[in-house]
Protein backbone atom coordinates (compact mmCIF):
# COMPACT_ATOMS: atom_id res chain seq x y z
CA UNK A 1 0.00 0.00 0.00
CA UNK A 2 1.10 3.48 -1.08
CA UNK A 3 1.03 5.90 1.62
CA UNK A 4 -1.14 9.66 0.37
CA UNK A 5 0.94 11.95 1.10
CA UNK A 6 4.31 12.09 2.38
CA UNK A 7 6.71 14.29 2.43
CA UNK A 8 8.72 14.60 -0.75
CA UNK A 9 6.58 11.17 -2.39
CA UNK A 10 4.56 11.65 -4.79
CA UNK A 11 2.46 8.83 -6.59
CA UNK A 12 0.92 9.63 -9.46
CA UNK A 13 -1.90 7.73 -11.70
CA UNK A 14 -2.47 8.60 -15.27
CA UNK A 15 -4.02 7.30 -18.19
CA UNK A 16 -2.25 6.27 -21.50
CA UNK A 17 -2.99 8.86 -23.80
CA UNK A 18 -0.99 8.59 -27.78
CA UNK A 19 1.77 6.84 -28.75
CA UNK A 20 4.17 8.43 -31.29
CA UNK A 21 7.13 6.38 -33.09
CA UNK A 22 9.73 8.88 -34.73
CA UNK A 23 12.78 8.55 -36.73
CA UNK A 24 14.57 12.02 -36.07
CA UNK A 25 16.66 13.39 -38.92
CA UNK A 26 20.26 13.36 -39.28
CA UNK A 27 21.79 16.22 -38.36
CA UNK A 28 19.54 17.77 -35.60
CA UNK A 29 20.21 18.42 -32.20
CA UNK A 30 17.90 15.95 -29.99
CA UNK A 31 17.26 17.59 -27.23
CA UNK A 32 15.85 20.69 -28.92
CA UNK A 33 14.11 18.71 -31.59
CA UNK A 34 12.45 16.25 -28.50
CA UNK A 35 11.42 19.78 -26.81
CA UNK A 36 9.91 20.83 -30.24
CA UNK A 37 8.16 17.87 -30.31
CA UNK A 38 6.25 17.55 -27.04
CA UNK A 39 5.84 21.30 -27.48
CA UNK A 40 3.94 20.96 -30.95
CA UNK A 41 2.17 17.85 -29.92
CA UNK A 42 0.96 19.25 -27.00
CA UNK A 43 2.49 16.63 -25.09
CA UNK A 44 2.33 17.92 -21.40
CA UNK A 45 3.45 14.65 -19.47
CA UNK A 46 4.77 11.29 -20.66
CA UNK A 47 7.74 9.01 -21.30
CA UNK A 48 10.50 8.74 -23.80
CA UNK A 49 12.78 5.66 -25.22
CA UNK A 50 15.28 5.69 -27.51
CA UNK A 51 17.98 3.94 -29.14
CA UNK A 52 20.53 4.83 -32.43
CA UNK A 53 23.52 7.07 -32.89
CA UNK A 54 24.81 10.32 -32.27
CA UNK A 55 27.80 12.20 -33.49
CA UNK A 56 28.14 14.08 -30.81
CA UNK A 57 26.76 14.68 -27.00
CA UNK A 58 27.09 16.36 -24.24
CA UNK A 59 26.18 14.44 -20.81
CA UNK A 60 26.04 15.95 -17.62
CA UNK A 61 26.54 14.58 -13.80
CA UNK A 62 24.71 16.11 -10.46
CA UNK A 63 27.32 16.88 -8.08
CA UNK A 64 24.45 16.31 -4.67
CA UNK A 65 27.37 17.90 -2.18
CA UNK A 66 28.07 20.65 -4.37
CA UNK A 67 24.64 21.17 -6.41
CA UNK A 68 26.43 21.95 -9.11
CA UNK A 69 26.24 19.84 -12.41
CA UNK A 70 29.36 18.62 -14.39
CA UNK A 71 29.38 18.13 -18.00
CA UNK A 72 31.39 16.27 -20.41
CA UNK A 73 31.64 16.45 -24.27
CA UNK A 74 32.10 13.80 -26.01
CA UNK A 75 33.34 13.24 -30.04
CA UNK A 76 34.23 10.65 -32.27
CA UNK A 77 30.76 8.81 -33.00
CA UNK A 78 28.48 7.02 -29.99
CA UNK A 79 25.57 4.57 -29.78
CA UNK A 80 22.67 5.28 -27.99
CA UNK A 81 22.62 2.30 -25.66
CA UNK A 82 19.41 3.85 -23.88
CA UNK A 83 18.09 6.55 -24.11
CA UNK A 84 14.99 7.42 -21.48
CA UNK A 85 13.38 10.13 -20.54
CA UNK A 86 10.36 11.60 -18.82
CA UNK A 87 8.03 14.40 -20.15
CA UNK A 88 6.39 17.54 -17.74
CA UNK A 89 5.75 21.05 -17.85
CA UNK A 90 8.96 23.34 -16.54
CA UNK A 91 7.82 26.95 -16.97
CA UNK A 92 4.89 26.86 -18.59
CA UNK A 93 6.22 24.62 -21.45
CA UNK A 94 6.32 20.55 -22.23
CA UNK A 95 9.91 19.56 -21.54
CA UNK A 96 11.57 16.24 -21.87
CA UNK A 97 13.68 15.27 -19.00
CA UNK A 98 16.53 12.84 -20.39
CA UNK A 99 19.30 10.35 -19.75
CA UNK A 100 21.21 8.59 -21.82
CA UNK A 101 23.68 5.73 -21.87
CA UNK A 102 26.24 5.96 -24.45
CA UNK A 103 29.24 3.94 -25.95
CA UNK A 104 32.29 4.35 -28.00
CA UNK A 105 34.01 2.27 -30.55
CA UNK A 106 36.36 0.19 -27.99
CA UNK A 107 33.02 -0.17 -25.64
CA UNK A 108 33.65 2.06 -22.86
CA UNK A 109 30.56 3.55 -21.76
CA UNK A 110 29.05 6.91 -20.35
CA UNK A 111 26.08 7.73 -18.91
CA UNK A 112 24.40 10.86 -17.58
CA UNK A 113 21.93 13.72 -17.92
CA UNK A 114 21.79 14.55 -21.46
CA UNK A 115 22.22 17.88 -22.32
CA UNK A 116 22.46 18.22 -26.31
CA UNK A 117 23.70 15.34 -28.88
CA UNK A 118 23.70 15.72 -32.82
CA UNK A 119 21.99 12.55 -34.33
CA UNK A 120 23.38 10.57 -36.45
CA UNK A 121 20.50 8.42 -36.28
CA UNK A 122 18.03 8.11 -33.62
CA UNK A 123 14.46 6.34 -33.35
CA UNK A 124 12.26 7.58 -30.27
CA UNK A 125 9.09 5.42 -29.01
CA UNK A 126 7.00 8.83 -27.32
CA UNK A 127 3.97 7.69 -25.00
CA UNK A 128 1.77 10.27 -23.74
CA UNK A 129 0.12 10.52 -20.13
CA UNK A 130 -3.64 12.30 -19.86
CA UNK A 131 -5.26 13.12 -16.29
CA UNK A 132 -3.41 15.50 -13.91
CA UNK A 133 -0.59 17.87 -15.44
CA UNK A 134 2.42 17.38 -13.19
CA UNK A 135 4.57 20.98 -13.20
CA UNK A 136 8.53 21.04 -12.21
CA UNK A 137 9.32 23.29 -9.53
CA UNK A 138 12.83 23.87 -7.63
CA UNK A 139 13.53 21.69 -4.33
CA UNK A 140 15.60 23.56 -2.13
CA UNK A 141 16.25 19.78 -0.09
CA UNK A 142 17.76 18.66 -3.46
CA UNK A 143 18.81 21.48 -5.24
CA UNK A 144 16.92 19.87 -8.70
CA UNK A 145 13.59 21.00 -10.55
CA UNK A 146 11.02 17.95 -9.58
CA UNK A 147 7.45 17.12 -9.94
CA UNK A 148 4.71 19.02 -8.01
């Protein structure tokens, strides 16, 4: 049994609302075209998987002593080993929250927050969420945006 309400839980029940496949274009910048695409779908809360290529990504790690994030670039070609991601309104706007697992040509991997890859191919499987729109405020125990 879930408890109602406690502080910093939250359980949340929705209802499955569309279902999107997409094949995003070479050449694009994900996380930009993912935001343009919840945005023009009207996509206010969901979840995102992924899987394919990029040429190029940026991933970032949360520092929880320090609150600060840490990013890395990385080059050279990468597969998407997962990609997954959630989807809810920051600011008045659909945004998709995203991590990714990526690896190189010998194997090594990385993982973090993703903050911007250029595709080199990439196929998405979108599933939307109807019933109550969950917003993303600031958490001053955490330091991160969450769900409200």
């Amino acid at each position: 049994m879930y408890p109602r309400r406690r502080r910093g839980v939250g359980l949340y029940e929705f209802s499955q609302g569309r279902r999107f496949l997409v094949r995003v274009p070479r050449g694009e910048e994900l996380v930009a075209y993912i935001d343009r695409l919840v945005n023009e779908q009207g996509i206010a809360q969901g979840f995102i998987s992924g899987i394919g290529a990029v040429a190029e990504a940026t991933i970032g790690f949360y520092d929880q002593k320090t609150r600060d994030y840490h990013e890395r670039e990385l080059t050279g070609g990468l597969e998407i080993v997962s990609l997954l991601g959630n989807i809810s309104r920051r600011e008045g706007r659909c945004h998709a929250h995203l991590h990714v697992g990526l690896a190189d040509h010998s194997g090594a991997m990385y993982g973090g927050h993703l903050g911007r890859a250029v595709v080199f191919l990439t196929e998405l499987v979108v599933v939307e969420f109807t019933g109550r729109e969950l917003e993303r405020v600031p958490d001053e125990a955490t330091g991160l945006v969450c769900w409200r």
